[in-house]
C-alpha atoms as a PDB file:
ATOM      1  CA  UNK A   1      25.890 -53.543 -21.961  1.00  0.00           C
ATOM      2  CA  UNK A   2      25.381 -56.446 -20.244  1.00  0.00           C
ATOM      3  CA  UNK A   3      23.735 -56.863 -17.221  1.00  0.00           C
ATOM      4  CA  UNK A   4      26.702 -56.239 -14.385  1.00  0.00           C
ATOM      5  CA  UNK A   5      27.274 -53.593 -16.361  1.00  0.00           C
ATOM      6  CA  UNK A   6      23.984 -52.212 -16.541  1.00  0.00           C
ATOM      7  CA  UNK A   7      23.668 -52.439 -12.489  1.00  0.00           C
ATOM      8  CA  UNK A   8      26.987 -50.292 -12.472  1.00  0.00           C
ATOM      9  CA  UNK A   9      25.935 -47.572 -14.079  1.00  0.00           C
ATOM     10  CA  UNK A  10      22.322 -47.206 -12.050  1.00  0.00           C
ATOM     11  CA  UNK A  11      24.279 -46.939  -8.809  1.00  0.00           C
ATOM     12  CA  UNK A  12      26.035 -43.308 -10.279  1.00  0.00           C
ATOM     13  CA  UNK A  13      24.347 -42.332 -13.609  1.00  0.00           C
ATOM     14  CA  UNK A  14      21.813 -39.300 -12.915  1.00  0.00           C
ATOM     15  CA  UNK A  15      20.364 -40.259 -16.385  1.00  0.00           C
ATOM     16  CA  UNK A  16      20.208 -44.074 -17.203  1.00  0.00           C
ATOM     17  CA  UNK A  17      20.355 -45.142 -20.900  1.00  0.00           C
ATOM     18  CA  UNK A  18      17.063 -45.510 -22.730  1.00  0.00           C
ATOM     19  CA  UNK A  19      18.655 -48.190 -25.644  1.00  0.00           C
ATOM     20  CA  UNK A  20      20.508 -50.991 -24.853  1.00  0.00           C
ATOM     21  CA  UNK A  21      22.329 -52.585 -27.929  1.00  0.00           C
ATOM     22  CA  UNK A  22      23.035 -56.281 -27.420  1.00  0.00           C
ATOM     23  CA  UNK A  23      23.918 -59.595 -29.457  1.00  0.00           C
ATOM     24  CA  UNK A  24      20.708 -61.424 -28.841  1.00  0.00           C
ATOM     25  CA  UNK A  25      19.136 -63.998 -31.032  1.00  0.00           C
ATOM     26  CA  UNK A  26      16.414 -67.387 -29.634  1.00  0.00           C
ATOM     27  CA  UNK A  27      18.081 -69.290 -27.413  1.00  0.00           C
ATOM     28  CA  UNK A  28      20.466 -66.738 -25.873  1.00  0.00           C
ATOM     29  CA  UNK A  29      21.098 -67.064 -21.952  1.00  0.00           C
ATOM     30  CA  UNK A  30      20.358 -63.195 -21.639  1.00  0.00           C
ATOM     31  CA  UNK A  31      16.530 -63.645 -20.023  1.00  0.00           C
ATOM     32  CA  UNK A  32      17.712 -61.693 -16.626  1.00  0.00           C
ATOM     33  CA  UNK A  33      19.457 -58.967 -18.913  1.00  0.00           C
ATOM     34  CA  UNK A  34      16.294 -59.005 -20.861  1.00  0.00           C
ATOM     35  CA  UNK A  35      13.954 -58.259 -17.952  1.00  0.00           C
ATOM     36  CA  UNK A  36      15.936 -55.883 -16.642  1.00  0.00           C
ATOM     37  CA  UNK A  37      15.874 -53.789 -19.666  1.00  0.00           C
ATOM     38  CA  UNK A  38      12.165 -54.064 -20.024  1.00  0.00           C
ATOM     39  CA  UNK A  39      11.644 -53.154 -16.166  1.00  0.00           C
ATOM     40  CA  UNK A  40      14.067 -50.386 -16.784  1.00  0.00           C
ATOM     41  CA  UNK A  41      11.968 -48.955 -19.708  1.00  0.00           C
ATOM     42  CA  UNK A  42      14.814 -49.367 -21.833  1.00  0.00           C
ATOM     43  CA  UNK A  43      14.432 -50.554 -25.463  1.00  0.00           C
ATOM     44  CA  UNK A  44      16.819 -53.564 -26.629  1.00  0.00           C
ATOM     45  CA  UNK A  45      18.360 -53.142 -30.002  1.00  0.00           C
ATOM     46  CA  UNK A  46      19.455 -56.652 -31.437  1.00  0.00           C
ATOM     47  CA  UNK A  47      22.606 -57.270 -33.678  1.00  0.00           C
ATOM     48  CA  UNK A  48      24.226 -60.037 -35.001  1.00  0.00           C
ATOM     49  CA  UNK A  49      20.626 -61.876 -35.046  1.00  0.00           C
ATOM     50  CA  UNK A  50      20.948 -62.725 -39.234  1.00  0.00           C
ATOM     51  CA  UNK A  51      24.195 -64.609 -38.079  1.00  0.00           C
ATOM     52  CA  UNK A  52      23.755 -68.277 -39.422  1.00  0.00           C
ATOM     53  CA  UNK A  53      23.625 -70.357 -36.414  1.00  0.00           C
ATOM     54  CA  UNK A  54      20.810 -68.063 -35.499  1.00  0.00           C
ATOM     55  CA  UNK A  55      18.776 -69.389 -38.125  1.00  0.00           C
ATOM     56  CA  UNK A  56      19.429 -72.787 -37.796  1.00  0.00           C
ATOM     57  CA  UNK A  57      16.845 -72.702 -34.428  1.00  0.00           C
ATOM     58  CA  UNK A  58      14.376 -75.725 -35.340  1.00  0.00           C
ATOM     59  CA  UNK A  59      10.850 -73.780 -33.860  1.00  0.00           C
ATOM     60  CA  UNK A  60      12.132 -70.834 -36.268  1.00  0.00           C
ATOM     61  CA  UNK A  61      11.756 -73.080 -39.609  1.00  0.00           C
ATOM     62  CA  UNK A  62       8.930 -74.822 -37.963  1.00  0.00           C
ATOM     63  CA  UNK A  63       7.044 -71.273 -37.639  1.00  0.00           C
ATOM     64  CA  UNK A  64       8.461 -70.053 -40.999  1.00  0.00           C
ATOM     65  CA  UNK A  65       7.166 -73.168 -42.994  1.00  0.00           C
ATOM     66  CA  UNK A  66       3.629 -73.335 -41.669  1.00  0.00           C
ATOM     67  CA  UNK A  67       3.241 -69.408 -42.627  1.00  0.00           C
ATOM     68  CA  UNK A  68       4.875 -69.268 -45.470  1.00  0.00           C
ATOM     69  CA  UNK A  69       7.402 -66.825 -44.919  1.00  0.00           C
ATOM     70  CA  UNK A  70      11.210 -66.077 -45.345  1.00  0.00           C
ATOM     71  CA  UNK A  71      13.069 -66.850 -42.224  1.00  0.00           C
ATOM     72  CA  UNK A  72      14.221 -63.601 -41.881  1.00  0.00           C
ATOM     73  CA  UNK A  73      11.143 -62.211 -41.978  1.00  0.00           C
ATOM     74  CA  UNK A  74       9.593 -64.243 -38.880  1.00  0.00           C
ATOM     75  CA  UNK A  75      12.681 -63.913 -37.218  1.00  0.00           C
ATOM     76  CA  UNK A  76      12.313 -59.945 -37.343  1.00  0.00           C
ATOM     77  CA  UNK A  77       9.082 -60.220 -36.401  1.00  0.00           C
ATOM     78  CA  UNK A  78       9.430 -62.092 -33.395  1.00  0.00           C
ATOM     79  CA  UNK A  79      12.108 -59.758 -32.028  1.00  0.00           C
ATOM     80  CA  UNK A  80       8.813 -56.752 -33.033  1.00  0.00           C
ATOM     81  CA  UNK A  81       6.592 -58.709 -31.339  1.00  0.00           C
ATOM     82  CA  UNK A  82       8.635 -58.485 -27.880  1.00  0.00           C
ATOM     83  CA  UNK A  83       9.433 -54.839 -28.119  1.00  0.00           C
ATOM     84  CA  UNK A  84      13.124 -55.109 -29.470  1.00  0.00           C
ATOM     85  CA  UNK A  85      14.691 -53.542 -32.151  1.00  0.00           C
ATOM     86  CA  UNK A  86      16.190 -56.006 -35.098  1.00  0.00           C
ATOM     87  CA  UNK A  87      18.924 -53.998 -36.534  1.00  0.00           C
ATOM     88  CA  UNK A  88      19.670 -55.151 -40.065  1.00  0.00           C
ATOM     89  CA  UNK A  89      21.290 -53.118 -43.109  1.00  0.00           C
ATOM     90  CA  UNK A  90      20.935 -53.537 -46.958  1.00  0.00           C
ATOM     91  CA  UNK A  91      21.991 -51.470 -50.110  1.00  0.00           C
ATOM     92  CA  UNK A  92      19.138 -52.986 -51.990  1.00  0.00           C
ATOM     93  CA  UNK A  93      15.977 -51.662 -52.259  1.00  0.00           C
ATOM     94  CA  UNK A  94      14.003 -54.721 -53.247  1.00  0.00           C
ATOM     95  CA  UNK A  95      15.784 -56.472 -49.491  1.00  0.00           C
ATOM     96  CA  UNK A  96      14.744 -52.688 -47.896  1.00  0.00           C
ATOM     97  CA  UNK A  97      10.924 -53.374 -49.214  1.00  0.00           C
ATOM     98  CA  UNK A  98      10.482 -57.058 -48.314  1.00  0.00           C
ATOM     99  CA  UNK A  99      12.053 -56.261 -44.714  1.00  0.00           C
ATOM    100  CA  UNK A 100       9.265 -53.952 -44.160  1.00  0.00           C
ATOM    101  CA  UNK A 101       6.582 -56.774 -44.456  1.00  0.00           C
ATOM    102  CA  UNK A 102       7.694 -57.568 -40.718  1.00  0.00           C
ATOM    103  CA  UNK A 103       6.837 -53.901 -39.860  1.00  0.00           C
ATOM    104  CA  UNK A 104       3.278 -53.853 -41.193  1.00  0.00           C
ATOM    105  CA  UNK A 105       0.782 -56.179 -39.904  1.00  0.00           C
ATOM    106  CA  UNK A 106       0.875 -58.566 -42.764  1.00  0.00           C
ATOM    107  CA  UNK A 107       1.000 -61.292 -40.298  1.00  0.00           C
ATOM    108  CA  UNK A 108       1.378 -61.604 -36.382  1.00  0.00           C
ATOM    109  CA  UNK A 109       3.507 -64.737 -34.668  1.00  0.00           C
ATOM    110  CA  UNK A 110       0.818 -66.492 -31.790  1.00  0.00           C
ATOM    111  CA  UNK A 111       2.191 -66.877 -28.223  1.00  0.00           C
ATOM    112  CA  UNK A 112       3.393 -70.211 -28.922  1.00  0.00           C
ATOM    113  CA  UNK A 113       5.067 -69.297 -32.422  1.00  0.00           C
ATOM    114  CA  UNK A 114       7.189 -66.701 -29.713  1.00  0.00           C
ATOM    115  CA  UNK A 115       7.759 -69.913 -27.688  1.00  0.00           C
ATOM    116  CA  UNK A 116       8.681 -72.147 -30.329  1.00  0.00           C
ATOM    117  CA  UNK A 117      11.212 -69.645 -31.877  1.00  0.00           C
ATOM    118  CA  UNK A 118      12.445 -68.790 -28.211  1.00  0.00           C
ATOM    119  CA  UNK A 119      13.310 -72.505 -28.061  1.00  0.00           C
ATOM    120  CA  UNK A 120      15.236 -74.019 -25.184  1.00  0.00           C
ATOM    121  CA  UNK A 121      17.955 -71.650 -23.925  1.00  0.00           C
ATOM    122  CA  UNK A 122      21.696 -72.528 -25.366  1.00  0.00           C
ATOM    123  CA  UNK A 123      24.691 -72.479 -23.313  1.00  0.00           C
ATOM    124  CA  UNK A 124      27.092 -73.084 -25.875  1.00  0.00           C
ATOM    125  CA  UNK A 125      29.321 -70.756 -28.414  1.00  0.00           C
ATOM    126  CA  UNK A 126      28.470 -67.875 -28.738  1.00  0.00           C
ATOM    127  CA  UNK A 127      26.818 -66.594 -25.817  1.00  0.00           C
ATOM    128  CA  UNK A 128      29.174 -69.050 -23.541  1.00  0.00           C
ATOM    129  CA  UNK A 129      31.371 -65.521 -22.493  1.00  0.00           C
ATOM    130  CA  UNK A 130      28.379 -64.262 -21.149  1.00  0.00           C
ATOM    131  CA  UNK A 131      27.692 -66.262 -18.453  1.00  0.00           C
ATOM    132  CA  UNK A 132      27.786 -65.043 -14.826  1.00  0.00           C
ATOM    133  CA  UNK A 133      30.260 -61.942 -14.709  1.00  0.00           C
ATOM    134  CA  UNK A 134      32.416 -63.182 -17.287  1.00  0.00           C
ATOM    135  CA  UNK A 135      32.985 -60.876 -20.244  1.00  0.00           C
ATOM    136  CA  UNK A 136      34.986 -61.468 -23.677  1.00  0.00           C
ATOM    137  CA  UNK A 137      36.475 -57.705 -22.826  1.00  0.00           C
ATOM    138  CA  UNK A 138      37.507 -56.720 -18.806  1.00  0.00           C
ATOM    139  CA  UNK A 139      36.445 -53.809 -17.516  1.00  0.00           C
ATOM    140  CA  UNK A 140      37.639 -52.769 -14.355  1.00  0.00           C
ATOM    141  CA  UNK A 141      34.803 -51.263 -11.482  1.00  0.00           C
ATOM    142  CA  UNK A 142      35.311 -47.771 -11.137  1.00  0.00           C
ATOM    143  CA  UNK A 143      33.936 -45.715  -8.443  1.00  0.00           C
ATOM    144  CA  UNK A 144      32.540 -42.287  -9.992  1.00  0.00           C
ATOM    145  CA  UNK A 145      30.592 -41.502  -6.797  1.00  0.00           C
ATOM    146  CA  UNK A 146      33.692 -39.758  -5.659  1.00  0.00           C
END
């Protein structure tokens, strides 16, 4: 849900979600929705993050290179690091085993790796619909008070 959203449902829900699952990757414009969830106590699950233009974030490959890992790996850690959730699926066992390098504490990311992957925020495609109120779907208010 995204943040409107999220505001909705605390004005009528008598139990308020513990997960929220959101596209979210460095650079996304989502800090507010971010907070909100972490002052809410809810946990953010991440999808979409192994998308390509997500990797392509220049403090990502700068991090990466001077620890020597896979991308992937320091990306999945850096969502770890801030409490979220990376979700990521594989059928192979040898991609299951090396994912769960950025579980164990095989290596940490510094407060200003998490700053250099964060990178500046992006307004472009493909967080653009999620500016302000706007929405790629419409959802109209509904009053369940009633």
């Amino acid at each position: 849900y995204m943040l409107k959203h999220l505001r909705e449902l605390a004005r009528y829900a008598r139990i308020q979600p513990a997960v929220n699952q959101i596209e979210y990757a460095p650079g996304a414009p989502l800090g507010e929705l971010v907070e909100y969830c972490r002052r809410s106590g809810m946990v953010l699950e991440t999808f979409a993050w192994l998308l390509p233009h997500n990797l392509e974030q220049p403090g990502l490959h700068h991090v990466a290179a001077r620890l020597g890992r896979p991308l992937v790996l320091v990306l999945m850690r850096w969502f770890l690091q801030q409490g979220m959730v990376p979700l990521w699926k594989t059928d192979r066992e040898e991609r299951v085993l090396e994912n769960t390098e950025a579980l164990s504490d095989a290596f940490e990311l510094s407060p200003a790796d998490l700053d250099a992957i964060a990178g500046p925020t992006r307004n472009d495609y493909p967080w653009s619909y999620y500016q302000g109120d706007a929405a790629p779907w419409h959802v109209a208010t509904m009053d369940f008070t009633a």
